[in-house]
N, C-alpha and C. Protein backbone atom coordinates (compact mmCIF):
# COMPACT_ATOMS: atom_id res chain seq x y z
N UNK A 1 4.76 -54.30 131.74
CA UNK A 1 4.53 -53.25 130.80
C UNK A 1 3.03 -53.01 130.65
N UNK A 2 2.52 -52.01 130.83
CA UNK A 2 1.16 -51.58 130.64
C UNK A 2 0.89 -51.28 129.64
N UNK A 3 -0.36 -51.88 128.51
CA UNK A 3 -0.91 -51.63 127.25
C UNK A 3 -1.58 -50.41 127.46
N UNK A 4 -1.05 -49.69 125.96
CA UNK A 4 -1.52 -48.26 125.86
C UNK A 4 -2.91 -48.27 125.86
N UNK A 5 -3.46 -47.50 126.61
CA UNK A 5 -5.39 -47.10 125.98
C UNK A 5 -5.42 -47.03 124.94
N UNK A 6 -6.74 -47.67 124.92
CA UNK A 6 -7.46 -48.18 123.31
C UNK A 6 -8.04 -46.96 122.80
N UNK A 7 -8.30 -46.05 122.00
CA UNK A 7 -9.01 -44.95 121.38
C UNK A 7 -10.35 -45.82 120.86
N UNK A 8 -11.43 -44.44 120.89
CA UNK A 8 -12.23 -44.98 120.50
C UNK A 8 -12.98 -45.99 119.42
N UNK A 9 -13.57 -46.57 118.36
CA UNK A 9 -13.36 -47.70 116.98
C UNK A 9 -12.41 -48.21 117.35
N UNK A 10 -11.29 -48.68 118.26
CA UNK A 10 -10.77 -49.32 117.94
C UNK A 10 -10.93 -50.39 118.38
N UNK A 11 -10.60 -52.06 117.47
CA UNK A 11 -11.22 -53.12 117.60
C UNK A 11 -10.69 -53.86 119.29
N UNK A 12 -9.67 -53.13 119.42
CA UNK A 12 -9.42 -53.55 120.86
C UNK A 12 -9.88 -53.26 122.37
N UNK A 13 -10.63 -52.00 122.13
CA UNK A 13 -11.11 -51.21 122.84
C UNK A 13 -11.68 -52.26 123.98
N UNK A 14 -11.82 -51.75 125.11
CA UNK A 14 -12.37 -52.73 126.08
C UNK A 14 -13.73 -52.45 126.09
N UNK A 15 -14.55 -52.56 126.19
CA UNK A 15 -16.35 -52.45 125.79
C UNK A 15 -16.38 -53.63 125.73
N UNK A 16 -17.87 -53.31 127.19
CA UNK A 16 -18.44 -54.24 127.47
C UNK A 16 -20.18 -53.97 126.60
N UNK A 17 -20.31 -52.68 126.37
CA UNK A 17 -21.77 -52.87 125.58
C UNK A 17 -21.62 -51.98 124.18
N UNK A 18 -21.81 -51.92 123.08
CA UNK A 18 -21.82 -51.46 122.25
C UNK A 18 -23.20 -50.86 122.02
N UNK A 19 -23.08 -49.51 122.51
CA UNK A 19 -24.78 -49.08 121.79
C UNK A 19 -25.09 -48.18 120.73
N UNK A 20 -25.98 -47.95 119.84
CA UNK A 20 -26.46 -47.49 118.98
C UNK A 20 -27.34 -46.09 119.56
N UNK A 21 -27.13 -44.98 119.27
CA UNK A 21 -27.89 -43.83 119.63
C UNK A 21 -28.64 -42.98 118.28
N UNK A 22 -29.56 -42.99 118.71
CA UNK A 22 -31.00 -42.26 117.49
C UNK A 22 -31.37 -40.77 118.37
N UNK A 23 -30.85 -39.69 117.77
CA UNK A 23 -30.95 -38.41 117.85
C UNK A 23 -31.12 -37.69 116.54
N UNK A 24 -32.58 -36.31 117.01
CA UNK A 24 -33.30 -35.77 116.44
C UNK A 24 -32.43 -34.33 116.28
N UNK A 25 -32.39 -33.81 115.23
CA UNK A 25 -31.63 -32.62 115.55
C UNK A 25 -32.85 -31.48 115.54
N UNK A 26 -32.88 -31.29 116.56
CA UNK A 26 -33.53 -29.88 116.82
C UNK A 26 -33.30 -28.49 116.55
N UNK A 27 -34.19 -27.27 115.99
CA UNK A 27 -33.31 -26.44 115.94
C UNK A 27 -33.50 -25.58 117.07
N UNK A 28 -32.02 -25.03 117.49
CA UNK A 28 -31.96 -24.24 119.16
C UNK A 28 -31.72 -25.11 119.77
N UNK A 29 -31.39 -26.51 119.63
CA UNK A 29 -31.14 -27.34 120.87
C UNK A 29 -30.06 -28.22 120.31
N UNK A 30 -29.78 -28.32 118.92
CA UNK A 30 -28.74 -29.10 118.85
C UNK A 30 -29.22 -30.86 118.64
N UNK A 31 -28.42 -32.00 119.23
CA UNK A 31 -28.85 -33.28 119.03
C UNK A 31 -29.47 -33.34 120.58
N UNK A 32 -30.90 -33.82 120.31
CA UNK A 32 -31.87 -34.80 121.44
C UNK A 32 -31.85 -36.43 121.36
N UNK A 33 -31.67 -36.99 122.38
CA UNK A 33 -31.58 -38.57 122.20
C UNK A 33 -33.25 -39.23 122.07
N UNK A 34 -33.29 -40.02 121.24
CA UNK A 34 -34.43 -40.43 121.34
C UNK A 34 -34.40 -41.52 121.36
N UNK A 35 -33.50 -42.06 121.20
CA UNK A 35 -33.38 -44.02 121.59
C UNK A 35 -32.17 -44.46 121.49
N UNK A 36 -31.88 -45.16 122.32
CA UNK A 36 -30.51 -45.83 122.45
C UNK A 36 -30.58 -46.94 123.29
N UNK A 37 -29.73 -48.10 122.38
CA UNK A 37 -30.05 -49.44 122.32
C UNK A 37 -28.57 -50.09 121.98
N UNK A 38 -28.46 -51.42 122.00
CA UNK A 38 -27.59 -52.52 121.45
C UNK A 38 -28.01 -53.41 120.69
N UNK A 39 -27.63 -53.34 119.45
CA UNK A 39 -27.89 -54.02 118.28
C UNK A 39 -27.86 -55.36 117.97
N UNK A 40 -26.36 -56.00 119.37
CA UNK A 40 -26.73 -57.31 119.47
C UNK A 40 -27.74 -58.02 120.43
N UNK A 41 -28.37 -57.48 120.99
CA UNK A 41 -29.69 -57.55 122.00
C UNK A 41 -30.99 -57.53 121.12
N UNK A 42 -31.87 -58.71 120.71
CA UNK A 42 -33.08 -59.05 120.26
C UNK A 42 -33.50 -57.88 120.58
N UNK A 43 -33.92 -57.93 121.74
CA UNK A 43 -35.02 -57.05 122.59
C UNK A 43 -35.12 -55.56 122.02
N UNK A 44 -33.45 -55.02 122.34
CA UNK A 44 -33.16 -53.65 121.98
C UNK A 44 -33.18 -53.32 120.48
N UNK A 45 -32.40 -54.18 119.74
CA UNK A 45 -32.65 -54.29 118.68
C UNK A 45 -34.19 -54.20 117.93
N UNK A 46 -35.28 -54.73 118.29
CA UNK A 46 -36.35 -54.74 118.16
C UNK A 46 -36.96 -52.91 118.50
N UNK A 47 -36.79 -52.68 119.45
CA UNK A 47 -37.09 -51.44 119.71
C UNK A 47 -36.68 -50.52 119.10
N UNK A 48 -34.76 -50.53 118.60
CA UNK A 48 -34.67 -49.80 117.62
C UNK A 48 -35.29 -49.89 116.23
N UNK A 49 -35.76 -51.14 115.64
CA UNK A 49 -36.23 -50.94 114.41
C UNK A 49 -37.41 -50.36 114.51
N UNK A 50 -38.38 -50.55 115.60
CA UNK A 50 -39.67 -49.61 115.53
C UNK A 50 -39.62 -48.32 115.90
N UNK A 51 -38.78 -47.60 116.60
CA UNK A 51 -38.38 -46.32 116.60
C UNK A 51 -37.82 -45.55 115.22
N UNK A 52 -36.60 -46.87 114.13
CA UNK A 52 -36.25 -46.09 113.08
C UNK A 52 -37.95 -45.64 112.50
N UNK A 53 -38.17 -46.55 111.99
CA UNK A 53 -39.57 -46.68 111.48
C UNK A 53 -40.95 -45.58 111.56
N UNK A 54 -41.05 -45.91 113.49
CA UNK A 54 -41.83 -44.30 113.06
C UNK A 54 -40.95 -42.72 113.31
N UNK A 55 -39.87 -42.77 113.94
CA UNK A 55 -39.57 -41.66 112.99
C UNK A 55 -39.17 -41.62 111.30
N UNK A 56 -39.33 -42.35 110.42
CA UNK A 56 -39.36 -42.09 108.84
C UNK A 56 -41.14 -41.75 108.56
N UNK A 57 -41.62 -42.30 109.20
CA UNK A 57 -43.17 -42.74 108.87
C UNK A 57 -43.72 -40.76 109.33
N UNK A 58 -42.74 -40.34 110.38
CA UNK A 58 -43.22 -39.31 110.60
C UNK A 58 -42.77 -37.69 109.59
N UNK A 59 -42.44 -38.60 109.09
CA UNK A 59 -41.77 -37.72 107.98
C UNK A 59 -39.92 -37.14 107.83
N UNK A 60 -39.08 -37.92 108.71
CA UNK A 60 -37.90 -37.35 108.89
C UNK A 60 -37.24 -38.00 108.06
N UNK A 61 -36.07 -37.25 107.96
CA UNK A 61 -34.98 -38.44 107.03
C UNK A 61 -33.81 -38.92 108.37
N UNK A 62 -33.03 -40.32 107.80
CA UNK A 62 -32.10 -40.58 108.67
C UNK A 62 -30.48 -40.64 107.94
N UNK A 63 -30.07 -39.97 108.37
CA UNK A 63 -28.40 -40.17 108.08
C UNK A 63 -27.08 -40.88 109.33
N UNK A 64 -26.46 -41.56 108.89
CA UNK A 64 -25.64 -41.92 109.70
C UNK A 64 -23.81 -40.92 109.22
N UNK A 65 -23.40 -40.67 110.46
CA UNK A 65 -22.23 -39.66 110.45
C UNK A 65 -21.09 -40.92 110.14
N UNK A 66 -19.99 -40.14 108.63
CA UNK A 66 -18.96 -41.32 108.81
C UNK A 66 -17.69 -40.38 108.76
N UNK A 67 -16.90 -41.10 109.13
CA UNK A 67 -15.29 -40.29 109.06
C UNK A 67 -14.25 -41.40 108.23
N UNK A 68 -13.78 -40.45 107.15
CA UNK A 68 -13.14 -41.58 106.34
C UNK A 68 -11.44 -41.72 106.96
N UNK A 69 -10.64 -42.48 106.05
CA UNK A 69 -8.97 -42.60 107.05
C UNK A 69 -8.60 -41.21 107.11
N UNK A 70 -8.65 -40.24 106.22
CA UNK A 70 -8.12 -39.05 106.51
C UNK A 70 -8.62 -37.77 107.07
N UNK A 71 -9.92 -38.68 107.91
CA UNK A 71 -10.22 -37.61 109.00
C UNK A 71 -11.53 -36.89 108.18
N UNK A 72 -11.79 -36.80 106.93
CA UNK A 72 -13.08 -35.95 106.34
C UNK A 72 -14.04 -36.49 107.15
N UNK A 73 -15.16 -35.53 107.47
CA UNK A 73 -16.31 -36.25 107.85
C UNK A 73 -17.34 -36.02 106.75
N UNK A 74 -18.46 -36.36 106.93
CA UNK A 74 -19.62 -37.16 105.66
C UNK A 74 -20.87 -38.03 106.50
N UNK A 75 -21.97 -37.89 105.91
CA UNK A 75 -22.98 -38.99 106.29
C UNK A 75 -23.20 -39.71 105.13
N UNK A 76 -24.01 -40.95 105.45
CA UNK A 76 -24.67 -41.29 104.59
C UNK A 76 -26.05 -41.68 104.74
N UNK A 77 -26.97 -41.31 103.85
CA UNK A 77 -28.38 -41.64 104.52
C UNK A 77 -28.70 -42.95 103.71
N UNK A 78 -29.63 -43.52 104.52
CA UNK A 78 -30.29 -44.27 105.12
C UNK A 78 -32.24 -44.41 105.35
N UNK A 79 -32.78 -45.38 104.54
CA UNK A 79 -33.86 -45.90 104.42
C UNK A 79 -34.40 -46.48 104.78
N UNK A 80 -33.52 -47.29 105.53
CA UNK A 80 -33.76 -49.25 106.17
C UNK A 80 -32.85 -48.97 107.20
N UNK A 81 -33.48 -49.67 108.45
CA UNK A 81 -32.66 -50.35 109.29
C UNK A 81 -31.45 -50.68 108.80
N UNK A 82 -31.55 -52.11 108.08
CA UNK A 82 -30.43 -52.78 107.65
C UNK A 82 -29.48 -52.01 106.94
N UNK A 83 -29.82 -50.56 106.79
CA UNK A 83 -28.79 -49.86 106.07
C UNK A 83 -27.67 -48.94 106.88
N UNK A 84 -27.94 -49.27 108.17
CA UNK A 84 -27.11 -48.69 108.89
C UNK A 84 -25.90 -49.52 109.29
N UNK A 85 -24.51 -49.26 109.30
CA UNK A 85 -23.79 -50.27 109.22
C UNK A 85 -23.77 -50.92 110.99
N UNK A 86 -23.56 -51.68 110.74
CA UNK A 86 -23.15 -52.68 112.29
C UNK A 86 -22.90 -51.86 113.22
N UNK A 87 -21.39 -51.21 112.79
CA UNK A 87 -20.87 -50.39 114.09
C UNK A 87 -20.85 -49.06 113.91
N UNK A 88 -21.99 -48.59 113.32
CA UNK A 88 -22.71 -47.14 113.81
C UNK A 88 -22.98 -46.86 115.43
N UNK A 89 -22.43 -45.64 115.25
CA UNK A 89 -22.56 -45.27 117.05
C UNK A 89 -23.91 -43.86 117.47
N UNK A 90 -23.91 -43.52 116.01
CA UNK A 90 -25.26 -42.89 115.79
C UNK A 90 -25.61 -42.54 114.85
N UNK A 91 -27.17 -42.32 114.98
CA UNK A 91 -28.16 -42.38 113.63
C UNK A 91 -28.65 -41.12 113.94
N UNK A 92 -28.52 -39.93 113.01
CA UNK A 92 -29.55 -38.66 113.59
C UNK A 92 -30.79 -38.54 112.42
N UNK A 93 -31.68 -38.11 112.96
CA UNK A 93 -33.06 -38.01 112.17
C UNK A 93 -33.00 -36.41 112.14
N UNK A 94 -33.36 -36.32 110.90
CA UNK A 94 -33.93 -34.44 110.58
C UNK A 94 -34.69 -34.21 109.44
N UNK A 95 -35.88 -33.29 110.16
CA UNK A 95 -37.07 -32.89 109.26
C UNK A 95 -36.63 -32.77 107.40
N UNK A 96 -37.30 -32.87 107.00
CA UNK A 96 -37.23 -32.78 105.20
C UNK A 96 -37.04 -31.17 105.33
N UNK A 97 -36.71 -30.83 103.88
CA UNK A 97 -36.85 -29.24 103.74
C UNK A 97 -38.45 -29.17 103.58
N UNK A 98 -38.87 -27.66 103.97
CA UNK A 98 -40.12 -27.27 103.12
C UNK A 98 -40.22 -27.69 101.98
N UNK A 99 -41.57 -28.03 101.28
CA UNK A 99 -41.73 -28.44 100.38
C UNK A 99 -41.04 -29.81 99.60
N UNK A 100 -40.53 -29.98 100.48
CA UNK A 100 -39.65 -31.64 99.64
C UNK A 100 -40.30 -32.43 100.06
N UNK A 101 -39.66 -33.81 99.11
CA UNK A 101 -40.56 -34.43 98.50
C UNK A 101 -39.92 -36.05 99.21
């Protein structure tokens, strides 16, 4: 008997790398990748925290995209690294409004 394919989140899924993607939303272009990494990897991990970093430092905000059980979608933003949950699959960065603060 052959096991059904795994959909994507799901904890069974076969994945061999779990990565984290940091995209800028541009306007006219939609999402640009600007870093993508694995969170359980020192190395990568490291690179993503200095990428979150100076893009905030450069003035952007970061939100992470969530989908609750009944399918709504929603972000939540995000200040810190550590505020992104574990198994985020992406982080998008976008400019402040004019004049905000």
């Amino acid at each position: 008997m052959q096991k059904p394919k795994a959909e994507p989140g799901d904890p069974d899924r076969f994945d061999i790398i779990t990565l984290v993607r940091f995209l800028r939303m541009k306007p006219g272009h939609g999402e640009v990748l600007i870093a993508e990494g694995d969170v359980e990897l020192a190395e990568d991990e490291l690179m993503l925290i200095e990428e979150f970093r100076r893009q905030l430092d450069s003035g952007s905000w970061a939100a992470v995209p969530t989908t609750s059980e009944q399918g709504r979608r929603n972000s939540i933003m995000v200040r810190s690294f550590d505020d992104i949950p574990r198994d985020a699959e992406r982080v998008i960065f976008f400019p402040r409004a004019a004049g905000g603060r």
